[in-house]
Every structure is written in structure tokens, then in C-alpha cells.
ModelCIF file with pLDDT and N, C-alpha, C, O atoms, coordinates in Angstrom:
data_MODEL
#
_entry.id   MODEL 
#
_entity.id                         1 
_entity.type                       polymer 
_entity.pdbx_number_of_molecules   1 
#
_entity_poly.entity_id                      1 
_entity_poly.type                           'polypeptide(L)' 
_entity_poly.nstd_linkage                   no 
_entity_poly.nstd_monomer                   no 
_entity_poly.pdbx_seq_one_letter_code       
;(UNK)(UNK)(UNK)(UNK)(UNK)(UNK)(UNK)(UNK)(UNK)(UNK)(UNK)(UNK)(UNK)(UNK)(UNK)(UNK)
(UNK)(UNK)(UNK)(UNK)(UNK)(UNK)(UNK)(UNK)(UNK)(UNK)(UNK)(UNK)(UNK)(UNK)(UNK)(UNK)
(UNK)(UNK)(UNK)(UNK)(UNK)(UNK)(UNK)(UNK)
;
_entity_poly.pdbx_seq_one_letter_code_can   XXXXXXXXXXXXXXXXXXXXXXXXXXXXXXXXXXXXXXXX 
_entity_poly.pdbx_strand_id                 A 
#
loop_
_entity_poly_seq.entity_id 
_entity_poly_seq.num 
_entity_poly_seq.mon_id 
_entity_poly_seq.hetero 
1 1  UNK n 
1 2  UNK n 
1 3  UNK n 
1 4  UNK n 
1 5  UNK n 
1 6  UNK n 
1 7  UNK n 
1 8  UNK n 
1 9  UNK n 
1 10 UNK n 
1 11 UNK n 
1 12 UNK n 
1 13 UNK n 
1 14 UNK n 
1 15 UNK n 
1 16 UNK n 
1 17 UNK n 
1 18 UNK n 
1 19 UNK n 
1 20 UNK n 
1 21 UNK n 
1 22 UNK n 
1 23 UNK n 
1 24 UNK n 
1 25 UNK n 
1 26 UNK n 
1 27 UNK n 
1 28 UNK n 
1 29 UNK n 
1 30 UNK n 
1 31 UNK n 
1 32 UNK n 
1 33 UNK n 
1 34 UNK n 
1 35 UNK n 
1 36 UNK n 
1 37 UNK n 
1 38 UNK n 
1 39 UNK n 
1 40 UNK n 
#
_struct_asym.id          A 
_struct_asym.entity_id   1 
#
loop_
_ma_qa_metric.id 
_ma_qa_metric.mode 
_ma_qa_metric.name 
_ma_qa_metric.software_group_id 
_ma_qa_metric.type 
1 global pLDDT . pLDDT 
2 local  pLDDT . pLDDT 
#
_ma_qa_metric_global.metric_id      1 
_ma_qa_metric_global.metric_value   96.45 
_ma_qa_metric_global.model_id       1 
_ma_qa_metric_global.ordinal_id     1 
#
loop_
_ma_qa_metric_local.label_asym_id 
_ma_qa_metric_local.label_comp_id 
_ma_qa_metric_local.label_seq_id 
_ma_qa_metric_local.metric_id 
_ma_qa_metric_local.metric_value 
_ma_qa_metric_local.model_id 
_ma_qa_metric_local.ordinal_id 
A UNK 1  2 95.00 1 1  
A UNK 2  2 96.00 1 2  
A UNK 3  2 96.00 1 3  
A UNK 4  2 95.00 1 4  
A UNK 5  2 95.00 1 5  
A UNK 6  2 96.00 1 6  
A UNK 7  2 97.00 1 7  
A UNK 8  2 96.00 1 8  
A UNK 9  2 96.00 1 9  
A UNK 10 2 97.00 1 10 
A UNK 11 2 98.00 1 11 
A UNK 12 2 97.00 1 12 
A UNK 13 2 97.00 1 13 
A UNK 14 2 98.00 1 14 
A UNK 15 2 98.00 1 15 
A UNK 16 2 97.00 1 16 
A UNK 17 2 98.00 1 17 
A UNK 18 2 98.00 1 18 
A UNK 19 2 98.00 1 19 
A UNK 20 2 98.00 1 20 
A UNK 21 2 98.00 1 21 
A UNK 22 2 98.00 1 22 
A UNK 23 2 98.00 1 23 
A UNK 24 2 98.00 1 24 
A UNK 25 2 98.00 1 25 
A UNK 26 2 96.00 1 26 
A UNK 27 2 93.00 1 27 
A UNK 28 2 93.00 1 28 
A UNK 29 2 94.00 1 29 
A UNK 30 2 94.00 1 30 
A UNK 31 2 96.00 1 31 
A UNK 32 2 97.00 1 32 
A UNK 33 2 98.00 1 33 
A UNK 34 2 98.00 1 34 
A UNK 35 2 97.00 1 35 
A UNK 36 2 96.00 1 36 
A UNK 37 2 96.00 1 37 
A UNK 38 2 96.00 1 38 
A UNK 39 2 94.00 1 39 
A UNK 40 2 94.00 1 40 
#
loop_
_atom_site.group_PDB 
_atom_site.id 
_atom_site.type_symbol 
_atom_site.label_atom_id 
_atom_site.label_alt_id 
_atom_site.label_comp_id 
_atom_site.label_asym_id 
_atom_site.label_entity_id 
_atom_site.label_seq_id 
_atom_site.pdbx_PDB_ins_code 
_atom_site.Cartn_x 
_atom_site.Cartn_y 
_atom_site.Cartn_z 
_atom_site.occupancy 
_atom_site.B_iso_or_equiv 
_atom_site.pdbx_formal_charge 
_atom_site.auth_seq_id 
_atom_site.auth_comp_id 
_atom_site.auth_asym_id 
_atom_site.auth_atom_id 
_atom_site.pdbx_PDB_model_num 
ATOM 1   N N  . UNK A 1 1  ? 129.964 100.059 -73.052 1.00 95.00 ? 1  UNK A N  1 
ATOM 2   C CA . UNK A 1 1  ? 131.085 99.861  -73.971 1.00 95.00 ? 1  UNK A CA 1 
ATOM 3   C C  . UNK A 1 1  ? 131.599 98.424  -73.922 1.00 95.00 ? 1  UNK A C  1 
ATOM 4   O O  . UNK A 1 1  ? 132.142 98.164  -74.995 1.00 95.00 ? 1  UNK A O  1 
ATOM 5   N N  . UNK A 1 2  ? 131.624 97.556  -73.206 1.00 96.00 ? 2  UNK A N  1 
ATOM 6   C CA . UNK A 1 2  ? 132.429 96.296  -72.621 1.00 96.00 ? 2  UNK A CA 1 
ATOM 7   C C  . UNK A 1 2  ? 131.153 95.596  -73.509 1.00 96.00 ? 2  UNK A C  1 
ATOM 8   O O  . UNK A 1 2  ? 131.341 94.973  -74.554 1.00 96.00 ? 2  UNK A O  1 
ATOM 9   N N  . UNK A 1 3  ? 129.681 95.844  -72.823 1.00 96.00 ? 3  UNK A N  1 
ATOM 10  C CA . UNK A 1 3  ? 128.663 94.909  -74.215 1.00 96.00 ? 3  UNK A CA 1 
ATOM 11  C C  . UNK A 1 3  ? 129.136 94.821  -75.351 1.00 96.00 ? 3  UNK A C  1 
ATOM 12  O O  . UNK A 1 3  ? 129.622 93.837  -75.909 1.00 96.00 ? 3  UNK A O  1 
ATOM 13  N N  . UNK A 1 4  ? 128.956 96.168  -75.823 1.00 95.00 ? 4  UNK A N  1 
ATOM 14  C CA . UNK A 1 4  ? 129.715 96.303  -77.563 1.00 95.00 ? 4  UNK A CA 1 
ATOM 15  C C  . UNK A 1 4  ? 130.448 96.161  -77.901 1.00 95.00 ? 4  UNK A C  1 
ATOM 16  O O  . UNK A 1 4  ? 130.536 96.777  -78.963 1.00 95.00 ? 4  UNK A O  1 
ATOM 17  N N  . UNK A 1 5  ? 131.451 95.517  -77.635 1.00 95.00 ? 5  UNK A N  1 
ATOM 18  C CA . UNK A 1 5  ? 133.081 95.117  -76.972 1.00 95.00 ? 5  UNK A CA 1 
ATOM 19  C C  . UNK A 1 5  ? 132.618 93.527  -77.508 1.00 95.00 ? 5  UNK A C  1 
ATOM 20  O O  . UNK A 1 5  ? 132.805 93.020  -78.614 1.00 95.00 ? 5  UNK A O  1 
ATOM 21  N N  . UNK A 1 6  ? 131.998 92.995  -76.388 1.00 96.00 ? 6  UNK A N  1 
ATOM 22  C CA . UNK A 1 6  ? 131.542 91.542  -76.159 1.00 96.00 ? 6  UNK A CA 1 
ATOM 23  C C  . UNK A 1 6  ? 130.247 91.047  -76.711 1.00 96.00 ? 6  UNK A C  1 
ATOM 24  O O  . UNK A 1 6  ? 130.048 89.910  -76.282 1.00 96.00 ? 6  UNK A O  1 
ATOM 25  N N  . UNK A 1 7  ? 129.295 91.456  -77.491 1.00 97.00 ? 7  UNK A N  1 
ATOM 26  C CA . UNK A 1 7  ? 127.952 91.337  -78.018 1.00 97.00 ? 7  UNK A CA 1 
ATOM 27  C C  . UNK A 1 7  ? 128.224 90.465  -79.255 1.00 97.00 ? 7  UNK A C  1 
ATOM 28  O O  . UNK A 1 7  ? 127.451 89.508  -79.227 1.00 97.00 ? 7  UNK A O  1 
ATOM 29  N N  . UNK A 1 8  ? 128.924 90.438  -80.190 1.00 96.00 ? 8  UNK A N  1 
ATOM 30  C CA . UNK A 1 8  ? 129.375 89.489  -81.279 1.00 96.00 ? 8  UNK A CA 1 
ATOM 31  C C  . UNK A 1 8  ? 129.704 88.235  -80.528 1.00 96.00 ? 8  UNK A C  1 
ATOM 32  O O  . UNK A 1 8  ? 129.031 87.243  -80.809 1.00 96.00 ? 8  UNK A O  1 
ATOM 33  N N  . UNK A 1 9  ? 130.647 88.126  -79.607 1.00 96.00 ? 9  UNK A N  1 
ATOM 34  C CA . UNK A 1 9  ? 131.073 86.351  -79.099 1.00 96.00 ? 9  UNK A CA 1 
ATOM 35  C C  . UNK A 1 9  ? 129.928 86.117  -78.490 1.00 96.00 ? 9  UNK A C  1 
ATOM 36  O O  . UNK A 1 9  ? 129.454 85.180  -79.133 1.00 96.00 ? 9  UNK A O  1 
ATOM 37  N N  . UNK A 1 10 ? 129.038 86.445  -77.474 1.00 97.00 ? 10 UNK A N  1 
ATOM 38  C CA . UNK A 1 10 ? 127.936 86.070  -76.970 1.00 97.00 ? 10 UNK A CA 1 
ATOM 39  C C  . UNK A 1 10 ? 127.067 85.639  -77.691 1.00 97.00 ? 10 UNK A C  1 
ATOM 40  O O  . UNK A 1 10 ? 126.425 84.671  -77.283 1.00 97.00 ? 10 UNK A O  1 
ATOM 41  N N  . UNK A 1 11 ? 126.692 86.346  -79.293 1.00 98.00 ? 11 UNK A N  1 
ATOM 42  C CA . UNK A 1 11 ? 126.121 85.966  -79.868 1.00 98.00 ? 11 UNK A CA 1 
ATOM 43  C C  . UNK A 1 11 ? 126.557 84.726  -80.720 1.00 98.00 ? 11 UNK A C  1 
ATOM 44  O O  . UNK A 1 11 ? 125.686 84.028  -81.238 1.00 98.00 ? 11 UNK A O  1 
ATOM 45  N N  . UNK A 1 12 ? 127.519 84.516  -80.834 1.00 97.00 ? 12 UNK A N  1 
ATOM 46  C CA . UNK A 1 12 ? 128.333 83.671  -81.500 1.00 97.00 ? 12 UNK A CA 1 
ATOM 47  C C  . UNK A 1 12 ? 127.980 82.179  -80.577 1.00 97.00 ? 12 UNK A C  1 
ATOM 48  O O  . UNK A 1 12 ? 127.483 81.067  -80.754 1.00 97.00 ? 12 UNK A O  1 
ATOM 49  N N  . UNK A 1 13 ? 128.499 82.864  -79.684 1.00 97.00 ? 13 UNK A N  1 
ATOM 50  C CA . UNK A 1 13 ? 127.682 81.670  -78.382 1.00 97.00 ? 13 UNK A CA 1 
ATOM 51  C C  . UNK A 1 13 ? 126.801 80.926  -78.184 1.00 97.00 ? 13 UNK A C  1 
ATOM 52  O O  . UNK A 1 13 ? 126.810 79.741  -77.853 1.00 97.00 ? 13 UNK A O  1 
ATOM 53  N N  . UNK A 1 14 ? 125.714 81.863  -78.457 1.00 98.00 ? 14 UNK A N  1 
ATOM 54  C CA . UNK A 1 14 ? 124.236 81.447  -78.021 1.00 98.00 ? 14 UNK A CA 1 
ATOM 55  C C  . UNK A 1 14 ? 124.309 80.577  -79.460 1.00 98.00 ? 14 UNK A C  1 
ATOM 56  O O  . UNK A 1 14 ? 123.890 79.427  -79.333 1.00 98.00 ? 14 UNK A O  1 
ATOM 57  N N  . UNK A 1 15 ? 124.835 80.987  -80.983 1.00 98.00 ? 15 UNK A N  1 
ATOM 58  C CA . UNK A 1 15 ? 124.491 80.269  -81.997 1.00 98.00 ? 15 UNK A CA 1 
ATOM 59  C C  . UNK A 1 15 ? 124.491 78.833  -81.541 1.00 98.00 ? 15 UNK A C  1 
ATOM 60  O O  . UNK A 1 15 ? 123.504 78.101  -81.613 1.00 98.00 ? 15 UNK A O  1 
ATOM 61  N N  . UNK A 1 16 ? 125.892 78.417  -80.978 1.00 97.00 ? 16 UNK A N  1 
ATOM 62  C CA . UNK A 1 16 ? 126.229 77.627  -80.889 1.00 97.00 ? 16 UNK A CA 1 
ATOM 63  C C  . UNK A 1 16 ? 125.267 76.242  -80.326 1.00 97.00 ? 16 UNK A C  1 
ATOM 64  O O  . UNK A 1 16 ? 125.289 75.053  -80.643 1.00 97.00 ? 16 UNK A O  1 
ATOM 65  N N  . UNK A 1 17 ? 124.445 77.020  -79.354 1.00 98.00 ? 17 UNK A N  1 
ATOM 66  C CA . UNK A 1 17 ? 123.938 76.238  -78.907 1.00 98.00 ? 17 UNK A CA 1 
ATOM 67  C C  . UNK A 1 17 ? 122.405 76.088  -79.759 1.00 98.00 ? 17 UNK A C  1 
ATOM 68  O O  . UNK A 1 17 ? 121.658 75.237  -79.275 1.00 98.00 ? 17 UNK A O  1 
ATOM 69  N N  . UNK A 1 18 ? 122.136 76.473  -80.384 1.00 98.00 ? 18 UNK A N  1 
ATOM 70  C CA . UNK A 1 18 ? 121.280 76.246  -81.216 1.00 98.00 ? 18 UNK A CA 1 
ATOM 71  C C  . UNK A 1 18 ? 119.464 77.714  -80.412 1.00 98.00 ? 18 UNK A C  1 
ATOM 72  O O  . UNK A 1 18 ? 118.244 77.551  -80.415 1.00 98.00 ? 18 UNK A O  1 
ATOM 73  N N  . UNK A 1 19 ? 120.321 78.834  -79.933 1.00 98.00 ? 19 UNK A N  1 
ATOM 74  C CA . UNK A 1 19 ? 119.664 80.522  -79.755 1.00 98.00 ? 19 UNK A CA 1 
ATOM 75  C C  . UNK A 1 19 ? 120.036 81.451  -79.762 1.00 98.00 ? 19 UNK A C  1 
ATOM 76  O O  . UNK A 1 19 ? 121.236 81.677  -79.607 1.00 98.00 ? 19 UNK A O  1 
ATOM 77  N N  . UNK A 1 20 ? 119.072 82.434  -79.963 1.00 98.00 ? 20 UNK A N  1 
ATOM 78  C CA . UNK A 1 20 ? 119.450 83.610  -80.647 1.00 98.00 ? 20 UNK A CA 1 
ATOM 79  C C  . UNK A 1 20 ? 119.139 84.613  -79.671 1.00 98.00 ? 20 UNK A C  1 
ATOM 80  O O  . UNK A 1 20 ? 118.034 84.622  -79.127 1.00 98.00 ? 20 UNK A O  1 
ATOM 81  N N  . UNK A 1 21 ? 120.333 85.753  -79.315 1.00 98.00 ? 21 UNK A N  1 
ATOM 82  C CA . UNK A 1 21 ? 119.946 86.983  -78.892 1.00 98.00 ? 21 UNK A CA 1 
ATOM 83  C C  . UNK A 1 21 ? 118.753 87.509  -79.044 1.00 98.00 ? 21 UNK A C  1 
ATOM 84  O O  . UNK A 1 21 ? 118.321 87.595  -80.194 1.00 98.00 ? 21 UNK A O  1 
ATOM 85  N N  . UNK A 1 22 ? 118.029 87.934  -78.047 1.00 98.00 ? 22 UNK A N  1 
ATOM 86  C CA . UNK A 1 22 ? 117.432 89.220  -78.061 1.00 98.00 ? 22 UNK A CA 1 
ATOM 87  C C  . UNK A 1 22 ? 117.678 90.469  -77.768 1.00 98.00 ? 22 UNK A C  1 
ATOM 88  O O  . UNK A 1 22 ? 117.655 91.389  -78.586 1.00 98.00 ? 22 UNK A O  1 
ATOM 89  N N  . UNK A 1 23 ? 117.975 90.590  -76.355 1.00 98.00 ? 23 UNK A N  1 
ATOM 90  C CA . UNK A 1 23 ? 118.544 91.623  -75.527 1.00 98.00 ? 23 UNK A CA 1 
ATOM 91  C C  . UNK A 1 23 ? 119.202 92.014  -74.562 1.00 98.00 ? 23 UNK A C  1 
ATOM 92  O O  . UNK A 1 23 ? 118.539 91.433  -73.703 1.00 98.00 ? 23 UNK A O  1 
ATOM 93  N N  . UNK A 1 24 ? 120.221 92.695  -73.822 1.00 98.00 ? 24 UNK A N  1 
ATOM 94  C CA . UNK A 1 24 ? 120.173 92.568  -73.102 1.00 98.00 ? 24 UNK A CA 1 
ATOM 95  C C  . UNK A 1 24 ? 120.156 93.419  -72.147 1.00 98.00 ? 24 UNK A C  1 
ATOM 96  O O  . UNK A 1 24 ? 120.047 94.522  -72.683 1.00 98.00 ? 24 UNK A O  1 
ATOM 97  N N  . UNK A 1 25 ? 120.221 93.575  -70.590 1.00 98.00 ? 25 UNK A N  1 
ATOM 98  C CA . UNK A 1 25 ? 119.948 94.247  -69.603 1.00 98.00 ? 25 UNK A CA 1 
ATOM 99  C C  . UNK A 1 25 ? 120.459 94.566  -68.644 1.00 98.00 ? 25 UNK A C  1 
ATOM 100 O O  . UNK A 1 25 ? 119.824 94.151  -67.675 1.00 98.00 ? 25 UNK A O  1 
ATOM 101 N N  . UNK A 1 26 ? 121.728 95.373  -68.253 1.00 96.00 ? 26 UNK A N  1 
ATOM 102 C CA . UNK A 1 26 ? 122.559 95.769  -66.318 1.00 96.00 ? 26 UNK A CA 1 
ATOM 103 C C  . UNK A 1 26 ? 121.638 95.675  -65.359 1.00 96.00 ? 26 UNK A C  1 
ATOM 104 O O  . UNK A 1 26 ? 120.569 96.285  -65.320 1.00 96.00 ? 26 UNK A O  1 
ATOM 105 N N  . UNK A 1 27 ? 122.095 94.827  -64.504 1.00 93.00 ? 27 UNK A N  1 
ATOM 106 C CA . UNK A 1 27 ? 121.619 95.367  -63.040 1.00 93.00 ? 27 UNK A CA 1 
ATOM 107 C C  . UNK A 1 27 ? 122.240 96.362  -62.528 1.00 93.00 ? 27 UNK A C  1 
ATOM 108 O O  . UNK A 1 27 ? 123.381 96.675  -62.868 1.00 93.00 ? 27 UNK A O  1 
ATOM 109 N N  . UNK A 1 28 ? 121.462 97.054  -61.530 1.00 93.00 ? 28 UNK A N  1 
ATOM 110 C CA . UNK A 1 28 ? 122.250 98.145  -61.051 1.00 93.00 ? 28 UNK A CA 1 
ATOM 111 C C  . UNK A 1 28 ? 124.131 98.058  -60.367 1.00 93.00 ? 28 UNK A C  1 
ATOM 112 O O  . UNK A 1 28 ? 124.458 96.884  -60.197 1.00 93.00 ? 28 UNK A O  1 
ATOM 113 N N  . UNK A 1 29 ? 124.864 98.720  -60.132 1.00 94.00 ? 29 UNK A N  1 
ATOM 114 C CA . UNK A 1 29 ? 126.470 98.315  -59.509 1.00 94.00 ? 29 UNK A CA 1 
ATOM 115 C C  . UNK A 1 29 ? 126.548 97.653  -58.606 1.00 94.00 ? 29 UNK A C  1 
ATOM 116 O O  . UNK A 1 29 ? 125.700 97.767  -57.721 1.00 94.00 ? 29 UNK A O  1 
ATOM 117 N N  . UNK A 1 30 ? 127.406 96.883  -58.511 1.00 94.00 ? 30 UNK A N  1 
ATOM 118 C CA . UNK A 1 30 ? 127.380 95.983  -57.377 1.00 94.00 ? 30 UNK A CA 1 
ATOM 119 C C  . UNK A 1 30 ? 128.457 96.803  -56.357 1.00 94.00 ? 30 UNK A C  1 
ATOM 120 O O  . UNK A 1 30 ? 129.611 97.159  -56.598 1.00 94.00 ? 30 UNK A O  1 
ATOM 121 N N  . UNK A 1 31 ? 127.809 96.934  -55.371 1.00 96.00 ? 31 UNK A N  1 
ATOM 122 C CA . UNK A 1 31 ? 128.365 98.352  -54.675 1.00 96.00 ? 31 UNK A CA 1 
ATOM 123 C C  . UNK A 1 31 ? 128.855 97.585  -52.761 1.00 96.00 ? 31 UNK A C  1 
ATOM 124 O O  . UNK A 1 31 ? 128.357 96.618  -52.184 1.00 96.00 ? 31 UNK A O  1 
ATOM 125 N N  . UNK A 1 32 ? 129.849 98.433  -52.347 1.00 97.00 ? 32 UNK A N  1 
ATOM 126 C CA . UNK A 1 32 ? 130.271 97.530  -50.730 1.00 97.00 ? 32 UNK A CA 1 
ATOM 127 C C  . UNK A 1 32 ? 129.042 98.092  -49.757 1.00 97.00 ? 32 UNK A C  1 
ATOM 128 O O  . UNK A 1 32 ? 128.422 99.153  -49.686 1.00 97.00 ? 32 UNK A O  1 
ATOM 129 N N  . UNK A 1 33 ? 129.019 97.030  -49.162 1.00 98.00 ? 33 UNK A N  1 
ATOM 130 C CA . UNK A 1 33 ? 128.124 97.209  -48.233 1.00 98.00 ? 33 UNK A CA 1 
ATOM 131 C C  . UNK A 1 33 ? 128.811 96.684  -46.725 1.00 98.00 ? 33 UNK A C  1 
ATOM 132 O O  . UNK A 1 33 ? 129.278 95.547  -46.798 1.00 98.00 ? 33 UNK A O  1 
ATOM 133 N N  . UNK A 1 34 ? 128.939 97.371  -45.335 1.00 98.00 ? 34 UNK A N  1 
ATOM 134 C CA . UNK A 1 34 ? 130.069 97.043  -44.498 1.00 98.00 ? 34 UNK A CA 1 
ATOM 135 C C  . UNK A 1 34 ? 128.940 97.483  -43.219 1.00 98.00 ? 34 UNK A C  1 
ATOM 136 O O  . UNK A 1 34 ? 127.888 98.092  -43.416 1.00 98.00 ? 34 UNK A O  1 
ATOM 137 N N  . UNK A 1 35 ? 129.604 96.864  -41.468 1.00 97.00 ? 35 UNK A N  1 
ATOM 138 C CA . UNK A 1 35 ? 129.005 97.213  -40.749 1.00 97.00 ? 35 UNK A CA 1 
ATOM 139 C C  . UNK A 1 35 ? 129.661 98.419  -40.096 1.00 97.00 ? 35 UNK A C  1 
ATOM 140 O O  . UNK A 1 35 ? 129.044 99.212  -39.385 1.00 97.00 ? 35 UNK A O  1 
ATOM 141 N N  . UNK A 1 36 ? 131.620 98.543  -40.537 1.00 96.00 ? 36 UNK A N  1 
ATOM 142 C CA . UNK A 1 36 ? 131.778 99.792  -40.084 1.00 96.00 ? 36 UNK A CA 1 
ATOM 143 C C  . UNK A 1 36 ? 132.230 100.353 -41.403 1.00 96.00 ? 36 UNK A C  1 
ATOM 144 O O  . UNK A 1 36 ? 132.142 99.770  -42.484 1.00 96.00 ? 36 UNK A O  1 
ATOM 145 N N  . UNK A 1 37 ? 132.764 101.646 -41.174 1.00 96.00 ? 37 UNK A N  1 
ATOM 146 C CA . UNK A 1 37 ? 133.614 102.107 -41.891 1.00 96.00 ? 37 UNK A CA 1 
ATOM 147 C C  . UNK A 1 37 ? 134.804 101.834 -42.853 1.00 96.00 ? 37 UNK A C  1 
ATOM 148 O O  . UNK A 1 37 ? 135.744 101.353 -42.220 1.00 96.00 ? 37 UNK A O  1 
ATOM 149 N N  . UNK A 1 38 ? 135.080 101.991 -44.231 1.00 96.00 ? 38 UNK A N  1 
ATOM 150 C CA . UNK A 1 38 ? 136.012 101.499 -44.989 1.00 96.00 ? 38 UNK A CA 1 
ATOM 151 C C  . UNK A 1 38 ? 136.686 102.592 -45.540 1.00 96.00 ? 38 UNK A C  1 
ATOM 152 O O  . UNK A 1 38 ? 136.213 103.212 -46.493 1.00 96.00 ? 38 UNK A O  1 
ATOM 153 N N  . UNK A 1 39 ? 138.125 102.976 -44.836 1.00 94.00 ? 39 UNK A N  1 
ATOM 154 C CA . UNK A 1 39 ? 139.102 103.587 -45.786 1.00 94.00 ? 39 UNK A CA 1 
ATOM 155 C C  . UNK A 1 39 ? 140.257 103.593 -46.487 1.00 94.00 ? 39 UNK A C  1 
ATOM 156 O O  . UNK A 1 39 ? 140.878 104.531 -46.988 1.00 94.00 ? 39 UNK A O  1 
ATOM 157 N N  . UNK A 1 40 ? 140.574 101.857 -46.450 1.00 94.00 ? 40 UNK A N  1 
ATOM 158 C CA . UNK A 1 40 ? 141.532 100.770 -47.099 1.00 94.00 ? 40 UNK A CA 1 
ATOM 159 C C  . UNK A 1 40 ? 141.705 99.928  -47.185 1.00 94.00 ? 40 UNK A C  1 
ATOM 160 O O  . UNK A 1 40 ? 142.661 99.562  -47.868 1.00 94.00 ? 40 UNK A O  1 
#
């Protein structure tokens, strides 16, 4: 939803610089990673 949200200015963007969209792609979540435990 936030792409389709934001996919017009990006493209608007890239005009700018003289390219054009193709596609695009998520990486997976950027998720916590800790050596102990986290409950705040």
C-alpha cells in the first residue's frame, strides 16, 4: 500500500533524471536480532 501511495513521485523522480521505472521489489522485514532477550 505505501508503494501505491508513493509509485507516481518515484516515478516522477526517476523522469527527472532522464529514467524510467520498471519495477519494483521488498526485501524481506527488517526484523531485531539481540544476544539476550527483549521485553522493552
Amino acid at each position: 500500500n505505501l508503494w501505491m501511495a508513493s509509485k507516481h513521485e518515484v516515478e516522477k523522480a526517476l523522469v527527472k533524471r532522464g529514467l524510467k521505472l520498471l519495477y519494483s521489489v521488498p526485501w524481506p522485514p527488517q526484523n531485531l536480532y539481540s544476544k539476550k532477550p527483549l521485553s522493552s
